[in-house]
Structures are given as C-alpha cells and as structure tokens.
PDB file of N, CA and C in Angstrom:
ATOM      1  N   UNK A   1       0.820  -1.193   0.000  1.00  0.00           N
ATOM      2  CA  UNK A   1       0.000   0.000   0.000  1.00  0.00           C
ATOM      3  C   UNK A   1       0.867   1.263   0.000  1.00  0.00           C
ATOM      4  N   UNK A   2       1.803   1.171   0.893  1.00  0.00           N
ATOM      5  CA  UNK A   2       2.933   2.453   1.168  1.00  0.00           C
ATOM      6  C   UNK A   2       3.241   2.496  -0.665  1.00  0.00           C
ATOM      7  N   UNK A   3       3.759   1.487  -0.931  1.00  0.00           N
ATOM      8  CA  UNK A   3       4.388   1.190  -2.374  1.00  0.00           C
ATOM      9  C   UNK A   3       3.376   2.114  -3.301  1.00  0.00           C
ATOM     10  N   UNK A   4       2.308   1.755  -3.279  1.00  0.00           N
ATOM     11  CA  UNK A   4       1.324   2.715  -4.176  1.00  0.00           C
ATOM     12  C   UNK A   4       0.946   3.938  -4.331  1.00  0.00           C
ATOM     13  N   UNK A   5       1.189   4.377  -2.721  1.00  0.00           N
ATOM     14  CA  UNK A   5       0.773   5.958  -2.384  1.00  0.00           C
ATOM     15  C   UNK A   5       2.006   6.443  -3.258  1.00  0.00           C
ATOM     16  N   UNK A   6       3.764   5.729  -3.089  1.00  0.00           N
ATOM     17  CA  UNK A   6       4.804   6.922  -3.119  1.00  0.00           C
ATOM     18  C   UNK A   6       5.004   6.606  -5.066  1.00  0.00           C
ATOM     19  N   UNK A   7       4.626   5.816  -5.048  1.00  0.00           N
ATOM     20  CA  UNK A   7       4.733   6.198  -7.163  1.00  0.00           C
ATOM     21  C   UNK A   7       3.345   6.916  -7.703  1.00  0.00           C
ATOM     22  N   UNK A   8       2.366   6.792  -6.794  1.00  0.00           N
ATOM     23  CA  UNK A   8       1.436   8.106  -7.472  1.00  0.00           C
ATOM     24  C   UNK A   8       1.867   9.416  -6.775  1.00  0.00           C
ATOM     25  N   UNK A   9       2.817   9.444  -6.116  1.00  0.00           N
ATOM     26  CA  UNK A   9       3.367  11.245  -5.331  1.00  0.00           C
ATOM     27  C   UNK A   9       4.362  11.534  -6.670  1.00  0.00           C
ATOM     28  N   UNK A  10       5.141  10.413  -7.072  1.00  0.00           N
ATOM     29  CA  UNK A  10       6.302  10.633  -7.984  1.00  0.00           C
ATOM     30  C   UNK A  10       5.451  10.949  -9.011  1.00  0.00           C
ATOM     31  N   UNK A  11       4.587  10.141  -9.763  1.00  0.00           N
ATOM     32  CA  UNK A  11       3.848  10.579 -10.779  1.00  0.00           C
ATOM     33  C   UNK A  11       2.964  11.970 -10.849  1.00  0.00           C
ATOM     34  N   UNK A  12       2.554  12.247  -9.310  1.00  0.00           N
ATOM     35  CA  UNK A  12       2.286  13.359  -9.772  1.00  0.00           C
ATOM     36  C   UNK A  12       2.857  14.856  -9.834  1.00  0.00           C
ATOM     37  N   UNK A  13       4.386  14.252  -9.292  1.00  0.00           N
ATOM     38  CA  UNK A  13       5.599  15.458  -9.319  1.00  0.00           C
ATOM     39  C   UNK A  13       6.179  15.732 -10.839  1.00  0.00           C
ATOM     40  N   UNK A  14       6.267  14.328 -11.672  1.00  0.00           N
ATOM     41  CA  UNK A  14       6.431  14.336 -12.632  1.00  0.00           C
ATOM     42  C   UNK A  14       5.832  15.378 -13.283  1.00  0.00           C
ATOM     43  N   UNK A  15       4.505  15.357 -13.151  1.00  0.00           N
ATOM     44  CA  UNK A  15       3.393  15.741 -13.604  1.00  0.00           C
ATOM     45  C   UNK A  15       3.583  17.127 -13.670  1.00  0.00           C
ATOM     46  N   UNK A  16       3.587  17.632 -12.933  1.00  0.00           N
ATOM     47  CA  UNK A  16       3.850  19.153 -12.392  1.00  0.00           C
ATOM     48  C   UNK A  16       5.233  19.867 -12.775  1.00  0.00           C
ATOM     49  N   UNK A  17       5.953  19.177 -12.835  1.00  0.00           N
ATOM     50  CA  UNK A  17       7.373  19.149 -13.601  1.00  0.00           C
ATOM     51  C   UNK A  17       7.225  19.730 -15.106  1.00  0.00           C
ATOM     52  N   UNK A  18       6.791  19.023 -15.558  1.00  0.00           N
ATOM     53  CA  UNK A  18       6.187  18.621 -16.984  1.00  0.00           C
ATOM     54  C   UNK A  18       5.056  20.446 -17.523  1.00  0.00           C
ATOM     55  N   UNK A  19       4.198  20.303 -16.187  1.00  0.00           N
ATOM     56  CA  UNK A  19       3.524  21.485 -16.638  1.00  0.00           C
ATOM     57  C   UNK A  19       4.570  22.857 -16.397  1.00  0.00           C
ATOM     58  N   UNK A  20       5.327  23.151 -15.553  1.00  0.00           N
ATOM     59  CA  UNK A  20       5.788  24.391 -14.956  1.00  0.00           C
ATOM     60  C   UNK A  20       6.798  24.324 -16.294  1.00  0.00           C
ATOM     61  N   UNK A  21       7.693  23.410 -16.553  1.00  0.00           N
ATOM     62  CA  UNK A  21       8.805  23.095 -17.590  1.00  0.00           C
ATOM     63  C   UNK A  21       7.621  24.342 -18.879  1.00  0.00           C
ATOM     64  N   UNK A  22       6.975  23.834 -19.547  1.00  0.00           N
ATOM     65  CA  UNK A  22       6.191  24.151 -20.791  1.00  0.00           C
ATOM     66  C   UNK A  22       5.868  25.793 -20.396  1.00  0.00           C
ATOM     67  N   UNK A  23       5.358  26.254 -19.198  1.00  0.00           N
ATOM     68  CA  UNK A  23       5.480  27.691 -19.582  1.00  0.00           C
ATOM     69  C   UNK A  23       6.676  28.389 -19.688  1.00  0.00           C
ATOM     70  N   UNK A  24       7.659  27.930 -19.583  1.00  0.00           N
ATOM     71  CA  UNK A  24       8.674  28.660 -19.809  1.00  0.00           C
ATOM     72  C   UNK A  24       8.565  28.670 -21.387  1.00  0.00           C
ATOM     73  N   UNK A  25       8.430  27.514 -22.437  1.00  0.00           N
ATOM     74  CA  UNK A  25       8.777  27.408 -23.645  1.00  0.00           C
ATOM     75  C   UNK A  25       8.124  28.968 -24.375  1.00  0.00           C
ATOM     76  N   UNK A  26       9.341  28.887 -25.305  1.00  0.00           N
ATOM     77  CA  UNK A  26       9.037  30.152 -25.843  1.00  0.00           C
ATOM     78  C   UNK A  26       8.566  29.686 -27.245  1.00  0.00           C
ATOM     79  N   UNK A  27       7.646  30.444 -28.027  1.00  0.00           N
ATOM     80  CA  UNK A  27       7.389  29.875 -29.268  1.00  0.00           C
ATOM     81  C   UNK A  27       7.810  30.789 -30.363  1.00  0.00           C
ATOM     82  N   UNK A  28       8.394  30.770 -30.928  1.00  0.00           N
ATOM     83  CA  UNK A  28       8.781  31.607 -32.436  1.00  0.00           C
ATOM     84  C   UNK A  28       8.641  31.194 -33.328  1.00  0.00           C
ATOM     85  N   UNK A  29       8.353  31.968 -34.862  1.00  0.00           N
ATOM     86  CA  UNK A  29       8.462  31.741 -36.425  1.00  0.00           C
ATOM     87  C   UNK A  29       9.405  30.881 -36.626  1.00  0.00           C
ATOM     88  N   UNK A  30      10.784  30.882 -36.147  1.00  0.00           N
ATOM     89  CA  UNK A  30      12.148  30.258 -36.768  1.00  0.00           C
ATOM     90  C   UNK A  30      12.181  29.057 -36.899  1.00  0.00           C
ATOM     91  N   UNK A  31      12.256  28.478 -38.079  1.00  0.00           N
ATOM     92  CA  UNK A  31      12.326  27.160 -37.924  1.00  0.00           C
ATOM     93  C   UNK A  31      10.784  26.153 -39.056  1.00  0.00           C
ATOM     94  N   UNK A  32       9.448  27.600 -38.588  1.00  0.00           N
ATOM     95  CA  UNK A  32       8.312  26.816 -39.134  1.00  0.00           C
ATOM     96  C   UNK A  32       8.127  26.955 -40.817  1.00  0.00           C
ATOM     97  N   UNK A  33       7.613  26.113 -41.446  1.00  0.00           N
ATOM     98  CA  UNK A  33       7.279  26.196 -43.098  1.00  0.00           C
ATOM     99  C   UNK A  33       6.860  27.491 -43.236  1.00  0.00           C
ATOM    100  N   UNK A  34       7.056  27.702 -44.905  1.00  0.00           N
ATOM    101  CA  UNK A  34       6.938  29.026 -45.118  1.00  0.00           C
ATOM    102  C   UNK A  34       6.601  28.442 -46.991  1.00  0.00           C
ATOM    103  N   UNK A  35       5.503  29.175 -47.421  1.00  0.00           N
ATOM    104  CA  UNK A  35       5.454  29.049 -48.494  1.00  0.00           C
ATOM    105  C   UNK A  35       5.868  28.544 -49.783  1.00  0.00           C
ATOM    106  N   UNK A  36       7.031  29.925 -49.810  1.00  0.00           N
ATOM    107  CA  UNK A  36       7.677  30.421 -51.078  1.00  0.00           C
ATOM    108  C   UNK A  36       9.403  30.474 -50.560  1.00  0.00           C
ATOM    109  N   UNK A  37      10.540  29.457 -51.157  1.00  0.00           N
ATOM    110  CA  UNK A  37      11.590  29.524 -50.644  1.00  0.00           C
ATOM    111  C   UNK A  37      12.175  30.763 -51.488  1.00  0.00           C
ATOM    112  N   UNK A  38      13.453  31.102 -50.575  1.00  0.00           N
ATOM    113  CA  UNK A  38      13.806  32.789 -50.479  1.00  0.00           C
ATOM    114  C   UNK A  38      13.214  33.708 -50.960  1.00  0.00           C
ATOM    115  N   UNK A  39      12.131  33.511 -49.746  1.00  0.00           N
ATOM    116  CA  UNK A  39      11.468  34.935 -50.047  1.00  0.00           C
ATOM    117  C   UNK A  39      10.579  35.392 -48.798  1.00  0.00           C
ATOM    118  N   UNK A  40      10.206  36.332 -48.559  1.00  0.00           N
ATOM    119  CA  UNK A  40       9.619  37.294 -47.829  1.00  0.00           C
ATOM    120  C   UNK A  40       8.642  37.197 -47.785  1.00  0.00           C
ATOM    121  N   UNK A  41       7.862  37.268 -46.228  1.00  0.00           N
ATOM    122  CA  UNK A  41       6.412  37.206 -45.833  1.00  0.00           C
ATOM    123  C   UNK A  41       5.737  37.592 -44.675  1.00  0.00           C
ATOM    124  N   UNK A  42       4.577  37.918 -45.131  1.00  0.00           N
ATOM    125  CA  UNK A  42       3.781  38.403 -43.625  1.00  0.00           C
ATOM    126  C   UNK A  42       3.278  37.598 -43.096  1.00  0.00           C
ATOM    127  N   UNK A  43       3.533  37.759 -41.800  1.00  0.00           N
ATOM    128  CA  UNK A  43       1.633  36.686 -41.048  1.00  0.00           C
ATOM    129  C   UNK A  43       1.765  37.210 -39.353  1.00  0.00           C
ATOM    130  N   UNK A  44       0.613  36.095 -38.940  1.00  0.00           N
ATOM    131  CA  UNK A  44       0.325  36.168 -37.502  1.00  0.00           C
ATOM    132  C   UNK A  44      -0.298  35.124 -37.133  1.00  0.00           C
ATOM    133  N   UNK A  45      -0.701  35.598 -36.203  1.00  0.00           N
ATOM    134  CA  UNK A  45      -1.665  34.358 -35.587  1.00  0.00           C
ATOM    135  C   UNK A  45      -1.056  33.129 -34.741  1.00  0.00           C
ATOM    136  N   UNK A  46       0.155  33.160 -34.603  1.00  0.00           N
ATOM    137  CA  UNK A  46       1.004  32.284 -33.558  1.00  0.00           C
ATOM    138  C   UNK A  46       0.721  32.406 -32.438  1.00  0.00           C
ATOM    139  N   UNK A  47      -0.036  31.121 -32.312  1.00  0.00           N
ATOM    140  CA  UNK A  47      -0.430  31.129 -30.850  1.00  0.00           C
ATOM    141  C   UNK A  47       0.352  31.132 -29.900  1.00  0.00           C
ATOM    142  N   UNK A  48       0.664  31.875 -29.229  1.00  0.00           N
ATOM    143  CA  UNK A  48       2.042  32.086 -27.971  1.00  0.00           C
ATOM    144  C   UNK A  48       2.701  32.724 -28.023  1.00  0.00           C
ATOM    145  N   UNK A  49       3.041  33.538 -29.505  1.00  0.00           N
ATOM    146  CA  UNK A  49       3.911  34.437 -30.067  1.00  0.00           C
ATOM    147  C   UNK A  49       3.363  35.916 -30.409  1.00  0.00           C
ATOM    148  N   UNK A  50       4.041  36.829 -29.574  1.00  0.00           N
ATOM    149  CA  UNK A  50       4.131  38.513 -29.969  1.00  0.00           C
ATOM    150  C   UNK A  50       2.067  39.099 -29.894  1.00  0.00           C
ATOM    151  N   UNK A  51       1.578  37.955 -28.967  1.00  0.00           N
ATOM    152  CA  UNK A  51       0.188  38.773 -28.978  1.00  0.00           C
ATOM    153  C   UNK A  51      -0.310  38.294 -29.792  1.00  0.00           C
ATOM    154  N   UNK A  52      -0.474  36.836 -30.852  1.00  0.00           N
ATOM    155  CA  UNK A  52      -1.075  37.285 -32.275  1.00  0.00           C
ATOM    156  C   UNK A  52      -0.861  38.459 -33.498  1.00  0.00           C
ATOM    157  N   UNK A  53       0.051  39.340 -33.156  1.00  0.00           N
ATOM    158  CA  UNK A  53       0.344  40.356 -33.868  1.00  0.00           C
ATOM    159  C   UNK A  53       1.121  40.100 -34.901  1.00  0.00           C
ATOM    160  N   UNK A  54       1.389  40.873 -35.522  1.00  0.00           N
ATOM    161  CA  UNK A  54       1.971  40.643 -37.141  1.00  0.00           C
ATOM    162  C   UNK A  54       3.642  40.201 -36.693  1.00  0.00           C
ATOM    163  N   UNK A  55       4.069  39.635 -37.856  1.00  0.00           N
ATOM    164  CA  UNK A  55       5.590  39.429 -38.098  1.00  0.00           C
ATOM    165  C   UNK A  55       6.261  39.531 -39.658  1.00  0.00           C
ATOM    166  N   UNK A  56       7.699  40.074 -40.023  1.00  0.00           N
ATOM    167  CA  UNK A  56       7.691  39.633 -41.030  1.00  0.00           C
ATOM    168  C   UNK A  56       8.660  38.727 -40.972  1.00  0.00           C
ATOM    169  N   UNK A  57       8.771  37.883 -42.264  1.00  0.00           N
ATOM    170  CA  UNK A  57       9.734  37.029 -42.096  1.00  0.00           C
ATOM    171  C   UNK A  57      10.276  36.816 -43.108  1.00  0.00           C
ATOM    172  N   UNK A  58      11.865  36.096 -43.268  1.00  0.00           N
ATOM    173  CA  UNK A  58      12.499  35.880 -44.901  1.00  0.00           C
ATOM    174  C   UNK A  58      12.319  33.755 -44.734  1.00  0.00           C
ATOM    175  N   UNK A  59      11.974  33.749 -45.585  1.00  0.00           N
ATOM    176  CA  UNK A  59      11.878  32.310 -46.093  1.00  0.00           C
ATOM    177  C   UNK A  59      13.229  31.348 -46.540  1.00  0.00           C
ATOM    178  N   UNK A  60      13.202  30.381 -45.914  1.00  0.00           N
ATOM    179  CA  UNK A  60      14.777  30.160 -46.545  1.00  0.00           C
ATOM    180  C   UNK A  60      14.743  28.931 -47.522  1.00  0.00           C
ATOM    181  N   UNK A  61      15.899  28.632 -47.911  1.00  0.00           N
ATOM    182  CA  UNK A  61      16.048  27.603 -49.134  1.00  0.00           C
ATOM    183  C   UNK A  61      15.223  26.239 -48.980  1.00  0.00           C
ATOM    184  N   UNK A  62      15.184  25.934 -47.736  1.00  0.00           N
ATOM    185  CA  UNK A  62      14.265  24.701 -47.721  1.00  0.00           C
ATOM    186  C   UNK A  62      12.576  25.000 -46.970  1.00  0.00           C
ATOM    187  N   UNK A  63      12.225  26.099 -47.555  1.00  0.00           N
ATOM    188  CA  UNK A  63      10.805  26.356 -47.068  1.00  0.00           C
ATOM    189  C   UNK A  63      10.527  26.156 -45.596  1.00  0.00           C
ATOM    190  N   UNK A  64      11.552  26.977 -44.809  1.00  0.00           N
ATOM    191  CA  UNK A  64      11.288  27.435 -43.494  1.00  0.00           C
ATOM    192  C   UNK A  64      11.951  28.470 -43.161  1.00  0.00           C
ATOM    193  N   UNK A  65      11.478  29.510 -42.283  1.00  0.00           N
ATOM    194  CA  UNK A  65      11.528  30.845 -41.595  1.00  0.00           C
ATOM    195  C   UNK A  65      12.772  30.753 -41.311  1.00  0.00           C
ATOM    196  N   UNK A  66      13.932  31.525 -41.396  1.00  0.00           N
ATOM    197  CA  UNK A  66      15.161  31.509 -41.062  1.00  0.00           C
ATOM    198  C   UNK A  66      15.396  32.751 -40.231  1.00  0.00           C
ATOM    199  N   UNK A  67      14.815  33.774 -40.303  1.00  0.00           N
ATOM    200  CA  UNK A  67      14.980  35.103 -39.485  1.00  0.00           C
ATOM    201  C   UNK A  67      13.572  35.947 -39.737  1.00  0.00           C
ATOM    202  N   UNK A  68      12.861  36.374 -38.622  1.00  0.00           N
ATOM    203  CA  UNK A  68      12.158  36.982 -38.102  1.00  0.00           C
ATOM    204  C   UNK A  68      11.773  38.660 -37.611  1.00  0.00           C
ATOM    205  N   UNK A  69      11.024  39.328 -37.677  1.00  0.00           N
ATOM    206  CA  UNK A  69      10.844  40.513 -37.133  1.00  0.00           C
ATOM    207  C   UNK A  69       9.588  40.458 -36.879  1.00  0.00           C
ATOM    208  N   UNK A  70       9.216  40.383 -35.226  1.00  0.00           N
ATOM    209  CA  UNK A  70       7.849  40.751 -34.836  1.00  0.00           C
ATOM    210  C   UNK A  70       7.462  42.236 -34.994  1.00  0.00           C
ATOM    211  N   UNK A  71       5.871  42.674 -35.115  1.00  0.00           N
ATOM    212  CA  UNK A  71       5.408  43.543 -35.489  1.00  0.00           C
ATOM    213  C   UNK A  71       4.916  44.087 -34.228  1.00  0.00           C
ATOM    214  N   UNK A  72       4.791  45.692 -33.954  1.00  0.00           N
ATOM    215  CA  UNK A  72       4.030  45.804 -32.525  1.00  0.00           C
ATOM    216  C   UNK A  72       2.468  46.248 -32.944  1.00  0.00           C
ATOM    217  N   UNK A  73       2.293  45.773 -33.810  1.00  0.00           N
ATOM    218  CA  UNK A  73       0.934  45.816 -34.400  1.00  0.00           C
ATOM    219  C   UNK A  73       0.348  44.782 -34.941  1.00  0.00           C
ATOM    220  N   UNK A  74      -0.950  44.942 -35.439  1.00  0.00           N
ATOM    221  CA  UNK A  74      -1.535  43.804 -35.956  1.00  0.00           C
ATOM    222  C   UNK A  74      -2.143  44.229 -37.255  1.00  0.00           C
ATOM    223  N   UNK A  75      -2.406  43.798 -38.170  1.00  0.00           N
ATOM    224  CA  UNK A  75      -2.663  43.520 -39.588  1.00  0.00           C
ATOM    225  C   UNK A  75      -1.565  45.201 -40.286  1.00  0.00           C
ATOM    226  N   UNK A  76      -0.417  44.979 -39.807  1.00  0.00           N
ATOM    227  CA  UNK A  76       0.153  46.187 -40.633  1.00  0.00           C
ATOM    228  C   UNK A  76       1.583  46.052 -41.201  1.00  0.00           C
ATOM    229  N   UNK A  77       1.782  44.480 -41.593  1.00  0.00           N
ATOM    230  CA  UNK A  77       3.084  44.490 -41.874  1.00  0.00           C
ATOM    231  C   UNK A  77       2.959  43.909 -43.321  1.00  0.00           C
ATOM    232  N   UNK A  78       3.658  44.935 -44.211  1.00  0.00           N
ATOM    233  CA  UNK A  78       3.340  45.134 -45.504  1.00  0.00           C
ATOM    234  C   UNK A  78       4.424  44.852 -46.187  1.00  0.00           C
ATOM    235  N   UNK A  79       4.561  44.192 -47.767  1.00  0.00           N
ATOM    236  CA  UNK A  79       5.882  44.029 -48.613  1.00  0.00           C
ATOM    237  C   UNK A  79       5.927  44.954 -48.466  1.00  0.00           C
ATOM    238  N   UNK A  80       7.332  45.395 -49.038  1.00  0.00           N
ATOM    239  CA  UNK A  80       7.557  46.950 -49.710  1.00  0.00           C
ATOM    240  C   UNK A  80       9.096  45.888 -50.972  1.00  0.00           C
ATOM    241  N   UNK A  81       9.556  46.892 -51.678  1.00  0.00           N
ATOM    242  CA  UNK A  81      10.724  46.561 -52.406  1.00  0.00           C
ATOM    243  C   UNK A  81      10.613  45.977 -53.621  1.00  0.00           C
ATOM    244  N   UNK A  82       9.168  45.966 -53.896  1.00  0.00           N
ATOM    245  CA  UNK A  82       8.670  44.643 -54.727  1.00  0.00           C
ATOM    246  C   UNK A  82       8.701  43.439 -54.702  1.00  0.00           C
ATOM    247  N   UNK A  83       8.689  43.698 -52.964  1.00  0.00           N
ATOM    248  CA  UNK A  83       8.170  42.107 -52.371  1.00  0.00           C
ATOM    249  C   UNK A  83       9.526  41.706 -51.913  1.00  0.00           C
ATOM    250  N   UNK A  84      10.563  42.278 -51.776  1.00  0.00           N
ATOM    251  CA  UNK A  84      11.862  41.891 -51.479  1.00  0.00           C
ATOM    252  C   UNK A  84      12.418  42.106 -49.870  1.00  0.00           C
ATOM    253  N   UNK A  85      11.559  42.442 -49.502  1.00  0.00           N
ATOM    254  CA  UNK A  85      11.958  42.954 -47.995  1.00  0.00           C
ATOM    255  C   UNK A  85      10.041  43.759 -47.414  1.00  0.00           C
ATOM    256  N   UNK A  86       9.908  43.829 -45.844  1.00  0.00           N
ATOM    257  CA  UNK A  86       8.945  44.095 -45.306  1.00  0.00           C
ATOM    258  C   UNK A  86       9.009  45.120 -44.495  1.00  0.00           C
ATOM    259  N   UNK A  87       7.695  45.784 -44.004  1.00  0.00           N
ATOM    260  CA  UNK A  87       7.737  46.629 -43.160  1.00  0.00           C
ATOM    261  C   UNK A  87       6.924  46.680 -42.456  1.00  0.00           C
ATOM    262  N   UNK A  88       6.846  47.091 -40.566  1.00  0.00           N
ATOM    263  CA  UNK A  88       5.680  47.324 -39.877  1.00  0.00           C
ATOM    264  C   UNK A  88       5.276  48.286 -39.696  1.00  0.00           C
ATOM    265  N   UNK A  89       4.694  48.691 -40.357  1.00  0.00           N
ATOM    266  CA  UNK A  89       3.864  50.373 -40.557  1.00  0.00           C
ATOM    267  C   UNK A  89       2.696  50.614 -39.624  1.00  0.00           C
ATOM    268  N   UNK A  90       2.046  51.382 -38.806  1.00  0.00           N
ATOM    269  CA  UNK A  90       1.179  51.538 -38.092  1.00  0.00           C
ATOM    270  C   UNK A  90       0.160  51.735 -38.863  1.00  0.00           C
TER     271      UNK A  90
END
C-alpha cells in the first residue's frame, strides 16, 4: 500500500514538472514552413507568439523561416521593395 501511495506522489511530481517546464517554452516563427523559398512574408496568428500580432519574415532555401521581425501591431506588416523585404507600418 505504502508502495502505491509513493509512485502516485512521484507521478504526480512528474506531472507538475512537466507542466511548470512548458510555460517557460518560448514559441517563435524560426524554424516553421513558409510558403515560397527565399522569399519574404507576412503573417500572424502564432499562438504564444508577440500577442497574435503581425511578423515579417524571410523564407529560406528549404521552405522554413530563417529570421524573423515581430510587429508591434496587428494587420500592418506590408511588402515593400517589390516584395523583397517588409515593413511594420502603423
């Protein structure tokens, strides 16, 4: 009986471990698919990331985000360059 109580205490330290660990995680663009390789793009909507607010981002050779710029706004981050580079405009 002792035996049973102390692996459901461990399991539920685990447990708690497990949850406190995950808010730390940070979530970013870098790394996720992206369209169109080398090239430039807007979005949002990352859940966990910058508010939902805009970002731009450059696309890299194998169709994922390689570098990032969060926006301190939301729906205002626009090509400019002829699509060669972005901007967060208010």
């Amino acid at each position: 009986m002792k035996f049973t109580s102390l692996t459901a205490m461990i399991s539920a330290a685990a447990m708690v471990g497990v949850a406190v660990a995950s808010e730390d995680l940070i979530i970013t663009p870098k790394g996720l698919p992206c369209g169109k390789s080398n090239a430039v793009g807007c979005s949002s909507g990352i859940k966990g990331f910058n508010g939902g607010k805009d970002f731009g981002y450059f696309c890299g050779p194998r169709h994922t985000i390689i570098s990032y710029t969060a926006c301190s706004c939301s729906h205002c981050c626009k090509l400019t360059a002829g699509g060669s580079d972005f901007s967060c405009g208010s």
